[in-house]
PDB file of N, CA and C in Angstrom:
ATOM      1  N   UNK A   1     -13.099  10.645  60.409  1.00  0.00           N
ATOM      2  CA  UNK A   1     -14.396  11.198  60.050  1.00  0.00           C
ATOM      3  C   UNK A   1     -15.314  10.035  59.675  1.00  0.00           C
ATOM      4  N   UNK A   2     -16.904   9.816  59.770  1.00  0.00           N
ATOM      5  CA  UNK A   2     -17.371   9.372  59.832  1.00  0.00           C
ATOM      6  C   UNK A   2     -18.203   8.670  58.338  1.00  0.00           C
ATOM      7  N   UNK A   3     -18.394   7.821  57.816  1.00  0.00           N
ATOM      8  CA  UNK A   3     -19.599   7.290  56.627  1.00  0.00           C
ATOM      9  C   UNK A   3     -20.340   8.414  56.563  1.00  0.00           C
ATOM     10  N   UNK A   4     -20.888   8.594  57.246  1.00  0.00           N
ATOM     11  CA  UNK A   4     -22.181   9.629  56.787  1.00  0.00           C
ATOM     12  C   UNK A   4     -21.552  11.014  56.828  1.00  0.00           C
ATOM     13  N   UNK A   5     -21.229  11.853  57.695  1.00  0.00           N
ATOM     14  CA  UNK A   5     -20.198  12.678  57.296  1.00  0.00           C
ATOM     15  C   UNK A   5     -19.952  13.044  55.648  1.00  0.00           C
ATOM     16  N   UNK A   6     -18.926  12.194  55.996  1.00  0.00           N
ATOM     17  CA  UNK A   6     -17.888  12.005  54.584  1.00  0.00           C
ATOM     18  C   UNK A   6     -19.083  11.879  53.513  1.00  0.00           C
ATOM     19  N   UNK A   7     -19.867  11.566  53.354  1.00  0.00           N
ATOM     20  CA  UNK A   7     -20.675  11.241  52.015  1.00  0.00           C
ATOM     21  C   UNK A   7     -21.324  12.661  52.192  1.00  0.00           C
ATOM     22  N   UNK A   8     -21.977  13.462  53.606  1.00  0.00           N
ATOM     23  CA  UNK A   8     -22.671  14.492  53.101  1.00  0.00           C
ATOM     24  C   UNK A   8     -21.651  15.781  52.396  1.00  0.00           C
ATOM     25  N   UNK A   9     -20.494  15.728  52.944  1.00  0.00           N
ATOM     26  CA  UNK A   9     -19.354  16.547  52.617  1.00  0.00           C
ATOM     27  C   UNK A   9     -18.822  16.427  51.288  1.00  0.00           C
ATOM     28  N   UNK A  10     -18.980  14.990  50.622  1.00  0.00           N
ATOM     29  CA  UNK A  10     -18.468  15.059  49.577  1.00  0.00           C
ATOM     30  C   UNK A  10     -19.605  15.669  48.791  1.00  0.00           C
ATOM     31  N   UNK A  11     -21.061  15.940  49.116  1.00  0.00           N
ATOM     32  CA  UNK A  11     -22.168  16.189  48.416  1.00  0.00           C
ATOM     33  C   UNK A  11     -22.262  17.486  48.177  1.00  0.00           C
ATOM     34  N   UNK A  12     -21.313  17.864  49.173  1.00  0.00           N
ATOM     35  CA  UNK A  12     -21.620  19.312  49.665  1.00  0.00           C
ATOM     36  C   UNK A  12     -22.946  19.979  50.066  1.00  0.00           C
ATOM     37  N   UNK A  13     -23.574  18.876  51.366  1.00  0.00           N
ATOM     38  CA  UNK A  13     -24.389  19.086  51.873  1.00  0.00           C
ATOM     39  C   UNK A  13     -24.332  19.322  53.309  1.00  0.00           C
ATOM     40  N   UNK A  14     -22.853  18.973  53.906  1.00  0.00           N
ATOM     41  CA  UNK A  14     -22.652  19.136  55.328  1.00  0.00           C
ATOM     42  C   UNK A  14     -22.280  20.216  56.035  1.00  0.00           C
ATOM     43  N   UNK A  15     -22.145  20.323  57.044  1.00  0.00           N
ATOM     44  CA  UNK A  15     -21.686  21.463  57.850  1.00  0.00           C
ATOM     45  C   UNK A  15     -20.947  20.913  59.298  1.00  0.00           C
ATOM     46  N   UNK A  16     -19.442  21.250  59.214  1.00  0.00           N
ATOM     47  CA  UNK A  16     -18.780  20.602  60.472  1.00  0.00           C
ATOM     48  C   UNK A  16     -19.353  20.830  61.357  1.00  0.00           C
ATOM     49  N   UNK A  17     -19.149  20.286  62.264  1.00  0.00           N
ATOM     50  CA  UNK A  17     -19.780  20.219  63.490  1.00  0.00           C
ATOM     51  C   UNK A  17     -18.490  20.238  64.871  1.00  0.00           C
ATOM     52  N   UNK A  18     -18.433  20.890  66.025  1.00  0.00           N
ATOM     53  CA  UNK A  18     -18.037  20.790  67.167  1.00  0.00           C
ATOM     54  C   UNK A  18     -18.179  19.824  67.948  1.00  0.00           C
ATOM     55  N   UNK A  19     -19.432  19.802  68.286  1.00  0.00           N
ATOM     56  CA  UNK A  19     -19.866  18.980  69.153  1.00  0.00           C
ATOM     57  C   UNK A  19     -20.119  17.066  68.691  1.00  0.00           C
ATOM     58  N   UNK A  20     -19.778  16.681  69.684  1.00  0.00           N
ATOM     59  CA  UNK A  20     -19.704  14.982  69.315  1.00  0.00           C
ATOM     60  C   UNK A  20     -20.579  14.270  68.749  1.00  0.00           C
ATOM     61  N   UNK A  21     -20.932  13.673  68.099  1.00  0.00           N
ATOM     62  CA  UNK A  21     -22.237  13.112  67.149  1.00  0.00           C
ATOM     63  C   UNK A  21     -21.980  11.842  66.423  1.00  0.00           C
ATOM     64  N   UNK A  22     -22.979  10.818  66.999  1.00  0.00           N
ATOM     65  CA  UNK A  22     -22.977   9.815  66.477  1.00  0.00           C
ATOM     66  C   UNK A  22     -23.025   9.854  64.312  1.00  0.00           C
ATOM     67  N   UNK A  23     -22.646   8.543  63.965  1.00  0.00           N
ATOM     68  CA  UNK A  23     -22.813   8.544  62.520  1.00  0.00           C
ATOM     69  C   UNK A  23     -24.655   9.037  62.441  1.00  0.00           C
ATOM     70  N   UNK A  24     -24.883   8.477  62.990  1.00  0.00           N
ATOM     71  CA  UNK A  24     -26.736   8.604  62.836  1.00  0.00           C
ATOM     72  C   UNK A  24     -26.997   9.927  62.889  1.00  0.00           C
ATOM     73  N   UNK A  25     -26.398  10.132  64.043  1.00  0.00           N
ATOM     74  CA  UNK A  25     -26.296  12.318  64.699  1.00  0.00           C
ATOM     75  C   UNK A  25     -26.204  12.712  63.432  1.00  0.00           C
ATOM     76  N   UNK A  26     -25.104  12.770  62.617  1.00  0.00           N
ATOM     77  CA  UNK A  26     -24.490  13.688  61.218  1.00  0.00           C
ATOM     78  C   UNK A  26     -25.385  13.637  60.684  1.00  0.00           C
ATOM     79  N   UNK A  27     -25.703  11.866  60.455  1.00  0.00           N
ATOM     80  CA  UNK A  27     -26.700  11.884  58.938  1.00  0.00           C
ATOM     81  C   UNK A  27     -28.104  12.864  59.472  1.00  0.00           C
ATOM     82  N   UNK A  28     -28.817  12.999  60.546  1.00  0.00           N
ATOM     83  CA  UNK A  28     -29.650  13.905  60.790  1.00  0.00           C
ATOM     84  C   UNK A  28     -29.397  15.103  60.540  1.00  0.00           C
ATOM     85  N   UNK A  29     -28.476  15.779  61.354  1.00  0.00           N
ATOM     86  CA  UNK A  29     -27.524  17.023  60.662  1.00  0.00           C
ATOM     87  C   UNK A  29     -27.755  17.557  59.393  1.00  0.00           C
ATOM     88  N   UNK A  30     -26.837  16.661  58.440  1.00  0.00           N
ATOM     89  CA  UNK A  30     -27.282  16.898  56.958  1.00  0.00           C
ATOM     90  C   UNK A  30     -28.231  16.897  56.492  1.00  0.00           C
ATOM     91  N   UNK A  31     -29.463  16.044  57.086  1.00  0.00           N
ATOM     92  CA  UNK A  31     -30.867  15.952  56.616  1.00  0.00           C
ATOM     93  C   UNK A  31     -31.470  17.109  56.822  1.00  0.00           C
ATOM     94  N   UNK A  32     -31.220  17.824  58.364  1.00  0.00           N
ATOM     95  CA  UNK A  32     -31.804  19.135  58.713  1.00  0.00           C
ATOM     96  C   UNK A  32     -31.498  20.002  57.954  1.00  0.00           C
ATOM     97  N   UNK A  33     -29.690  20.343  57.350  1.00  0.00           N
ATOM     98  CA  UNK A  33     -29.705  20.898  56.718  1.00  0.00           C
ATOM     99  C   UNK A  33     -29.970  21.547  55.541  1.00  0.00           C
ATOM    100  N   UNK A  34     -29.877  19.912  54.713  1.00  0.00           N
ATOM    101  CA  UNK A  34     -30.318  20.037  53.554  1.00  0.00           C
ATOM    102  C   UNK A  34     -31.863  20.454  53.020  1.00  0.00           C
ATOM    103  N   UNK A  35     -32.352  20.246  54.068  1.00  0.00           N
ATOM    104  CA  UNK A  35     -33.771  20.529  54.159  1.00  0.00           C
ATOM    105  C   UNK A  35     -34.305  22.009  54.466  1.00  0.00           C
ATOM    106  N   UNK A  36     -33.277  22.772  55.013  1.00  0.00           N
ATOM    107  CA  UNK A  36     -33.002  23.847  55.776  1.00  0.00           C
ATOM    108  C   UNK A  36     -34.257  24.243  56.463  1.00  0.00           C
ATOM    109  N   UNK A  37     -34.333  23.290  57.802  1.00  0.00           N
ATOM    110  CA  UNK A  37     -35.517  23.268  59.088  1.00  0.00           C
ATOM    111  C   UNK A  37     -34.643  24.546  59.933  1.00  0.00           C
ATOM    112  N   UNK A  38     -33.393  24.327  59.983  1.00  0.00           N
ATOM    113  CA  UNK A  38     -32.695  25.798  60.934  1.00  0.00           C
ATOM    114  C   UNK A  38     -32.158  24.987  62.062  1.00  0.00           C
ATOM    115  N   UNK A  39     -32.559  23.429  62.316  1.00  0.00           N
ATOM    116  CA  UNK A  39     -31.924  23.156  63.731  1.00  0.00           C
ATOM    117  C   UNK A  39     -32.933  21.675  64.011  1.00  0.00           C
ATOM    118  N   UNK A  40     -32.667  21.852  64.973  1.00  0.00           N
ATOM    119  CA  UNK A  40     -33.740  20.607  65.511  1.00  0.00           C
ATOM    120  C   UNK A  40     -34.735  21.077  66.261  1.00  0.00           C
ATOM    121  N   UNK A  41     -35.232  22.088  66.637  1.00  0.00           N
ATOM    122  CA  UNK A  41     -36.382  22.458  66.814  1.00  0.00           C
ATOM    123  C   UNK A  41     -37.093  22.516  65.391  1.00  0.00           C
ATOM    124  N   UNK A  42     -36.540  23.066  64.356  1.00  0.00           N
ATOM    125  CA  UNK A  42     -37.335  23.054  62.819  1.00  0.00           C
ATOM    126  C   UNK A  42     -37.724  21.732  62.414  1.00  0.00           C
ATOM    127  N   UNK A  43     -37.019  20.355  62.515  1.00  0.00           N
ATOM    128  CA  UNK A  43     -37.218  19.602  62.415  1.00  0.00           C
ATOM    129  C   UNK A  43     -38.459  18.456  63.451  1.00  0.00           C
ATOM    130  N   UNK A  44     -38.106  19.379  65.108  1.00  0.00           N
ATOM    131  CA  UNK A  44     -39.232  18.523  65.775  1.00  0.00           C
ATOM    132  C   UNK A  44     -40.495  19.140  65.539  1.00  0.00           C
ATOM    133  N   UNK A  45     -40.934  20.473  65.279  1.00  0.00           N
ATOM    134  CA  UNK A  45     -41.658  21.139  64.630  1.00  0.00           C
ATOM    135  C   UNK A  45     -42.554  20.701  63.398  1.00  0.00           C
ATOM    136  N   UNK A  46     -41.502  20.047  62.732  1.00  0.00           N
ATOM    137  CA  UNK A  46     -42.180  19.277  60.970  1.00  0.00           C
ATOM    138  C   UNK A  46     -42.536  18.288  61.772  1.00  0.00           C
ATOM    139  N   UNK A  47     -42.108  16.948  62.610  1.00  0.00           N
ATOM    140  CA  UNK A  47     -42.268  16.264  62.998  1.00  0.00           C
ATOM    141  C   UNK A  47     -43.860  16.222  63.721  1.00  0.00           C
ATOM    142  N   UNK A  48     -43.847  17.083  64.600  1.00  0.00           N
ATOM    143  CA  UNK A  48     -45.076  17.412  65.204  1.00  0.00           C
ATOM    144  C   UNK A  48     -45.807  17.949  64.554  1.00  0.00           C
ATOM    145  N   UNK A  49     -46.363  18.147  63.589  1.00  0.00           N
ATOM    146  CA  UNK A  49     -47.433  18.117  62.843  1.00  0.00           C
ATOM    147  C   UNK A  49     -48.196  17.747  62.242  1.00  0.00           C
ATOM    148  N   UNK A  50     -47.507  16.028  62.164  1.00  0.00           N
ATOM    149  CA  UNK A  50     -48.104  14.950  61.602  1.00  0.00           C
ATOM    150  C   UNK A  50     -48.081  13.712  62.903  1.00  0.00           C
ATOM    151  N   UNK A  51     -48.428  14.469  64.240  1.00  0.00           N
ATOM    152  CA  UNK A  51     -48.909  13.569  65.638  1.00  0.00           C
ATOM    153  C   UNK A  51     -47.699  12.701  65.814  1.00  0.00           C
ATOM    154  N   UNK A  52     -46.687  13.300  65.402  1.00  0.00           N
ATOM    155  CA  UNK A  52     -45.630  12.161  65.972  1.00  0.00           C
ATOM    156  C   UNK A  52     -44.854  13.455  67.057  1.00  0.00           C
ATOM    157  N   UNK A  53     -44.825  13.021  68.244  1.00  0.00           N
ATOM    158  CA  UNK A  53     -44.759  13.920  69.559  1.00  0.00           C
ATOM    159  C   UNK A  53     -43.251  13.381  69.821  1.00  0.00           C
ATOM    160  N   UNK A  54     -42.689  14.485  69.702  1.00  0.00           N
ATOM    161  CA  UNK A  54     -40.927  14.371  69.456  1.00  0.00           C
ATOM    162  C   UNK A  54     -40.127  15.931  70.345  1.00  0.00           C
ATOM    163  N   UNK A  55     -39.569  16.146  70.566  1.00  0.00           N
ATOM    164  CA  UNK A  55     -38.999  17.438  71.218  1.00  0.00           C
ATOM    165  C   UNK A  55     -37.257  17.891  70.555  1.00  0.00           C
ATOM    166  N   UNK A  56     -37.110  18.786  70.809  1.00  0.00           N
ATOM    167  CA  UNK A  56     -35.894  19.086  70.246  1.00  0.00           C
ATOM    168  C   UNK A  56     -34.894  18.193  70.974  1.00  0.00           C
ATOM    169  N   UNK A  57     -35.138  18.085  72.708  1.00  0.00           N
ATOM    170  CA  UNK A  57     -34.036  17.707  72.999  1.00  0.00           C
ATOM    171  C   UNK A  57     -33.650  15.783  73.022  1.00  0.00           C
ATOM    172  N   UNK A  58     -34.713  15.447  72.932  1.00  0.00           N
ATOM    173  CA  UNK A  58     -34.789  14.050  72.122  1.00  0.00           C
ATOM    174  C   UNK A  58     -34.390  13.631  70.970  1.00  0.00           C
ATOM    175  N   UNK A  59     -34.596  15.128  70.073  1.00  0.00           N
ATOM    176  CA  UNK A  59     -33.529  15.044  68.511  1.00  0.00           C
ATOM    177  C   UNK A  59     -32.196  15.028  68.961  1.00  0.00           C
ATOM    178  N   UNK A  60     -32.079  16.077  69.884  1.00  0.00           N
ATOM    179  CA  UNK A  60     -30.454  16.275  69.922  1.00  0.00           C
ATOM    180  C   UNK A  60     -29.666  15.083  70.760  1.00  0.00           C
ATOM    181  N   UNK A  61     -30.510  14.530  71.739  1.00  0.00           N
ATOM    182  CA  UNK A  61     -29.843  13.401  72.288  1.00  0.00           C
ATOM    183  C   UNK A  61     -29.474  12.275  71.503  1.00  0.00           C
ATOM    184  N   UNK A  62     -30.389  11.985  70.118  1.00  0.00           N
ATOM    185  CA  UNK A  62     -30.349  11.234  69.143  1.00  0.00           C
ATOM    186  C   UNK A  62     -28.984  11.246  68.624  1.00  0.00           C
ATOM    187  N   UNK A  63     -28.664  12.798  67.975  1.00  0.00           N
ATOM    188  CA  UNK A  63     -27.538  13.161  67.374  1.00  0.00           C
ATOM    189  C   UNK A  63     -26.204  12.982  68.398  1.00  0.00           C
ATOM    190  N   UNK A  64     -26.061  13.056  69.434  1.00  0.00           N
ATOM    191  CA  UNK A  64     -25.018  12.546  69.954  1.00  0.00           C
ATOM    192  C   UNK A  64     -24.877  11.647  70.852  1.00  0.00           C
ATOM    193  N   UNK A  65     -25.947  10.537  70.880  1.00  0.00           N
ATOM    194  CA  UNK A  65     -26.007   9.425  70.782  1.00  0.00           C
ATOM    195  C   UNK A  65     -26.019   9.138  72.682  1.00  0.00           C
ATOM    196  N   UNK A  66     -26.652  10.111  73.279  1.00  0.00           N
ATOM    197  CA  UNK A  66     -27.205   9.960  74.391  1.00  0.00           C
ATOM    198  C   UNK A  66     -28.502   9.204  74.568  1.00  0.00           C
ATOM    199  N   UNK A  67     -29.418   8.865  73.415  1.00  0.00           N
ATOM    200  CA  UNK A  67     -30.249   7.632  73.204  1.00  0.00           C
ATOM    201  C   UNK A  67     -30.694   7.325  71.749  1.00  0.00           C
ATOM    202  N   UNK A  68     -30.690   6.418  71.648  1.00  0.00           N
ATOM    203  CA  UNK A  68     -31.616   5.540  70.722  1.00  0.00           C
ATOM    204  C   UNK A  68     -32.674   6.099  70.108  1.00  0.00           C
ATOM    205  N   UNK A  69     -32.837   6.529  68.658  1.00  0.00           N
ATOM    206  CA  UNK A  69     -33.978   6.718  68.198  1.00  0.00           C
ATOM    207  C   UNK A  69     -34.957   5.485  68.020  1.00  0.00           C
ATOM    208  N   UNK A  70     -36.398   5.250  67.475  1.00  0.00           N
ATOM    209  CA  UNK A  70     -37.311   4.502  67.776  1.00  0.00           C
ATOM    210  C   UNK A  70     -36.780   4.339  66.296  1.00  0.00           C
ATOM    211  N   UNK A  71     -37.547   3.166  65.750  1.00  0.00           N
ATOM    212  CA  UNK A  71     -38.079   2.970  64.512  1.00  0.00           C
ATOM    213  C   UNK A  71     -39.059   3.708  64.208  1.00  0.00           C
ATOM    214  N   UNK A  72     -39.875   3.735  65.524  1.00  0.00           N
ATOM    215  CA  UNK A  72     -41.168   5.064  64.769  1.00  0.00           C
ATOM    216  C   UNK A  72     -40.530   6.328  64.351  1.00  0.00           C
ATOM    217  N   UNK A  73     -39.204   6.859  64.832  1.00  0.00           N
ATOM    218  CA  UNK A  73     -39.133   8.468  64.881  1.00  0.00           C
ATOM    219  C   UNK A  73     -38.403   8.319  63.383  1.00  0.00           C
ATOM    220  N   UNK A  74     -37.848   7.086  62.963  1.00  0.00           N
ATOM    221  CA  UNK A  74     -37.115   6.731  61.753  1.00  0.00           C
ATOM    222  C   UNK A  74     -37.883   6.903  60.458  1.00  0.00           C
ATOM    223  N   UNK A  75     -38.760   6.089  61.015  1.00  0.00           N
ATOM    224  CA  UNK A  75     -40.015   6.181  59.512  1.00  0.00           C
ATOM    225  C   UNK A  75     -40.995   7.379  59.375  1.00  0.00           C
ATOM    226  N   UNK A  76     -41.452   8.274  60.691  1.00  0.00           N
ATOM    227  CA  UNK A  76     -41.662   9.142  60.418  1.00  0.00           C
ATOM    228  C   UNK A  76     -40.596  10.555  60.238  1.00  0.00           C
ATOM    229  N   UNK A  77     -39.218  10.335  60.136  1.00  0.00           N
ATOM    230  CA  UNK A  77     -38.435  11.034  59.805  1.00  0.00           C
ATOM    231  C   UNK A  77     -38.800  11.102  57.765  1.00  0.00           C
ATOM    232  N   UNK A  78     -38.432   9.619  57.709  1.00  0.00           N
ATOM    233  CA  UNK A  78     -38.144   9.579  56.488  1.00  0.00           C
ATOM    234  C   UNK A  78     -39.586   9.830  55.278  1.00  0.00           C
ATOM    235  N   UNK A  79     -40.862   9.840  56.080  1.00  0.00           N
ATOM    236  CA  UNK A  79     -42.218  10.184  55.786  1.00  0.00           C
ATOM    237  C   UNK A  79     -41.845  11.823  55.813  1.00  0.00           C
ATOM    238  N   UNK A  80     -42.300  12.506  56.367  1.00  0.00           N
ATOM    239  CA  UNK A  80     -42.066  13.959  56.260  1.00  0.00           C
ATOM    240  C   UNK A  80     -41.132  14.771  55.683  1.00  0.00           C
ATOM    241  N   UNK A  81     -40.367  13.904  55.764  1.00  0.00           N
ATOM    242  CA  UNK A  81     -39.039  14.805  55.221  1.00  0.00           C
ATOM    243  C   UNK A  81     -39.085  14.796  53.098  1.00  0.00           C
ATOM    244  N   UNK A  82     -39.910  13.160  53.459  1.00  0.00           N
ATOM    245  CA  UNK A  82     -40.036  12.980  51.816  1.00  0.00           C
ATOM    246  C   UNK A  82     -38.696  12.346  51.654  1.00  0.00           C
ATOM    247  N   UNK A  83     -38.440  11.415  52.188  1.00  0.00           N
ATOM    248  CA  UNK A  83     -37.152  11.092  51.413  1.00  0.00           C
ATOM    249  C   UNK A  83     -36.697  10.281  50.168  1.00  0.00           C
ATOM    250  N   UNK A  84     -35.819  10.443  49.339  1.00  0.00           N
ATOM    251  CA  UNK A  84     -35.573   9.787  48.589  1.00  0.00           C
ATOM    252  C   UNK A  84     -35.689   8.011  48.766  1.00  0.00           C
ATOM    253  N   UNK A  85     -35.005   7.323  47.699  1.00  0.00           N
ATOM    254  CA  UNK A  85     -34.830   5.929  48.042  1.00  0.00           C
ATOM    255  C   UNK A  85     -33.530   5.693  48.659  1.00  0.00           C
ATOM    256  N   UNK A  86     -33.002   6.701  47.889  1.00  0.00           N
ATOM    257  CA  UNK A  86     -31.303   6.607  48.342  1.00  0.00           C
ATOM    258  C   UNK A  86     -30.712   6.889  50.265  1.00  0.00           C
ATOM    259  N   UNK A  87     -31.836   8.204  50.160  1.00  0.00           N
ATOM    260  CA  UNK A  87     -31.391   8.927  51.204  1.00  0.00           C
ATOM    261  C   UNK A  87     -32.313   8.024  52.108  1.00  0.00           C
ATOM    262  N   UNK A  88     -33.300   6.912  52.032  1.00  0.00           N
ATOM    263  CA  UNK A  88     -33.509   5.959  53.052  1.00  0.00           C
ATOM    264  C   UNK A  88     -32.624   5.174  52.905  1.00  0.00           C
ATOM    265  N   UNK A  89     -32.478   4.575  51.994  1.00  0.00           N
ATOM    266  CA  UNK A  89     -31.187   3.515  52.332  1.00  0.00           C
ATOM    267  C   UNK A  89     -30.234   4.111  53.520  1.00  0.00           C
ATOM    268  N   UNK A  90     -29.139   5.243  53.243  1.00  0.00           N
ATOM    269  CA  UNK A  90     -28.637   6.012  53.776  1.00  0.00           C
ATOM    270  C   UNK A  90     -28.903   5.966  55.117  1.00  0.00           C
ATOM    271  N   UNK A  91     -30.294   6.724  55.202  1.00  0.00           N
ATOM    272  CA  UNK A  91     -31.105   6.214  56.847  1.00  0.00           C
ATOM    273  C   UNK A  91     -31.058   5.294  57.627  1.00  0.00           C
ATOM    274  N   UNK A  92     -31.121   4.396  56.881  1.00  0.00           N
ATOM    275  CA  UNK A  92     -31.751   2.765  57.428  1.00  0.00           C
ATOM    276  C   UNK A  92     -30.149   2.659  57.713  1.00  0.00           C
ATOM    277  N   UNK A  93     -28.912   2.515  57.041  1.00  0.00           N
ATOM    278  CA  UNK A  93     -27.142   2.684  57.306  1.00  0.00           C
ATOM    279  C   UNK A  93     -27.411   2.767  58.825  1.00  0.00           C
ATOM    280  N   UNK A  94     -27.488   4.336  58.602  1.00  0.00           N
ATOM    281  CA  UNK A  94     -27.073   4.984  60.175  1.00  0.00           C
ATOM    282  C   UNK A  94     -27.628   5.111  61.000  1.00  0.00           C
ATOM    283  N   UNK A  95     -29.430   4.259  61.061  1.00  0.00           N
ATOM    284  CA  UNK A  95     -30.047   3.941  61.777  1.00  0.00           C
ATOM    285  C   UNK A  95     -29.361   2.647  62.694  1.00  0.00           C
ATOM    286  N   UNK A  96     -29.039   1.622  61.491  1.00  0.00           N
ATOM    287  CA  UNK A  96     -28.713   0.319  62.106  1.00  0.00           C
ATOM    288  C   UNK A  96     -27.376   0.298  62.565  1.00  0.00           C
ATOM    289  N   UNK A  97     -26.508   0.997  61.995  1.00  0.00           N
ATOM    290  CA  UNK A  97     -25.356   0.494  62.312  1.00  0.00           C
ATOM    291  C   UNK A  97     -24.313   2.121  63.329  1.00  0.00           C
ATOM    292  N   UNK A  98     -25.054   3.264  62.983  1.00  0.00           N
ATOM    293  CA  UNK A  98     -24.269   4.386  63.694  1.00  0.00           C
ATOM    294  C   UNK A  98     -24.775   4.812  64.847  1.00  0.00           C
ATOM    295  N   UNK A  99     -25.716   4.449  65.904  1.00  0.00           N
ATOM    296  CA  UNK A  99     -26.290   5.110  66.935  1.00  0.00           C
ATOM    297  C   UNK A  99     -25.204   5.236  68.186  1.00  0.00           C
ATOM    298  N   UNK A 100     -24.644   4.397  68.223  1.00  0.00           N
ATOM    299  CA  UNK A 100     -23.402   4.570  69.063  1.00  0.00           C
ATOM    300  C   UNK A 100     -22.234   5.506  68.547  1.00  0.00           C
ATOM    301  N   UNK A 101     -21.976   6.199  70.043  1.00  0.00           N
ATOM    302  CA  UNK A 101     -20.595   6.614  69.983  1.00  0.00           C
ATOM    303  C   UNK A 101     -19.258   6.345  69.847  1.00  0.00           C
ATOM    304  N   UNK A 102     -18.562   6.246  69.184  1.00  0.00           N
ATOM    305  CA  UNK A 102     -17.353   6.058  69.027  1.00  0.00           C
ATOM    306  C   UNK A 102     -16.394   6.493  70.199  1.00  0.00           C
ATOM    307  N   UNK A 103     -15.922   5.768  71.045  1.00  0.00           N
ATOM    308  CA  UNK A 103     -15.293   5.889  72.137  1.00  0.00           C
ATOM    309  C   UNK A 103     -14.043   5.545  71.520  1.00  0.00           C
ATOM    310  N   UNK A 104     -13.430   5.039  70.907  1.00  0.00           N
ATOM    311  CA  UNK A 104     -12.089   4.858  70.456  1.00  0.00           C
ATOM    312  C   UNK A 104     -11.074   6.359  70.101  1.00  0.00           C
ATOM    313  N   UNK A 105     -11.806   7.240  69.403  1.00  0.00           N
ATOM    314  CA  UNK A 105     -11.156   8.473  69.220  1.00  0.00           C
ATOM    315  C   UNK A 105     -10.499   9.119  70.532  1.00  0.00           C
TER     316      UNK A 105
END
């Protein structure tokens, strides 16, 4: 199981997941959740309202690491959402270091 994962689970903020998902994927996950947007349309939705032009399926490719989020979609993640200091740190983690898939499993 994954850093980000494991930290939203121990928070009891996560929700398993099926489908394959980068560390970055989860930590979005939990962010959606915790936020309770309903999905990633709720989230490209918040997103798009402050002119940052994002789609659900660009979130979801994010989350399982079929591409690369921007730095822009990062900082305006962490702008809208309001995030903590912590929960950017957190961000900035699984921005830099989780966008890839884990092919070893």
């Amino acid at each position: 199981m994954d850093v980000a994962r494991n930290r939203a689970i121990e928070h009891g903020q996560g929700r398993p997941s099926s489908a394959p998902a980068t560390e970055f994927g989860e930590y979005l996950k939990m962010l959606i959740y915790k936020r309770g947007l309903g999905g990633t349309q709720g989230l490209a939705r918040l997103l798009n309202e402050n002119e940052h032009v994002i789609t659900q399926q660009a979130i979801s490719g994010y989350i399982r690491g079929k591409s690369k989020a921007s730095t822009a979609f990062a900082n305006a993640l962490a702008e809208r959402l309001g995030l903590t200091r912590k929960e950017k740190e957190e961000l900035a983690w699984a921005f830099t270091f989780g966008q890839d898939v884990d092919r070893s499993a």
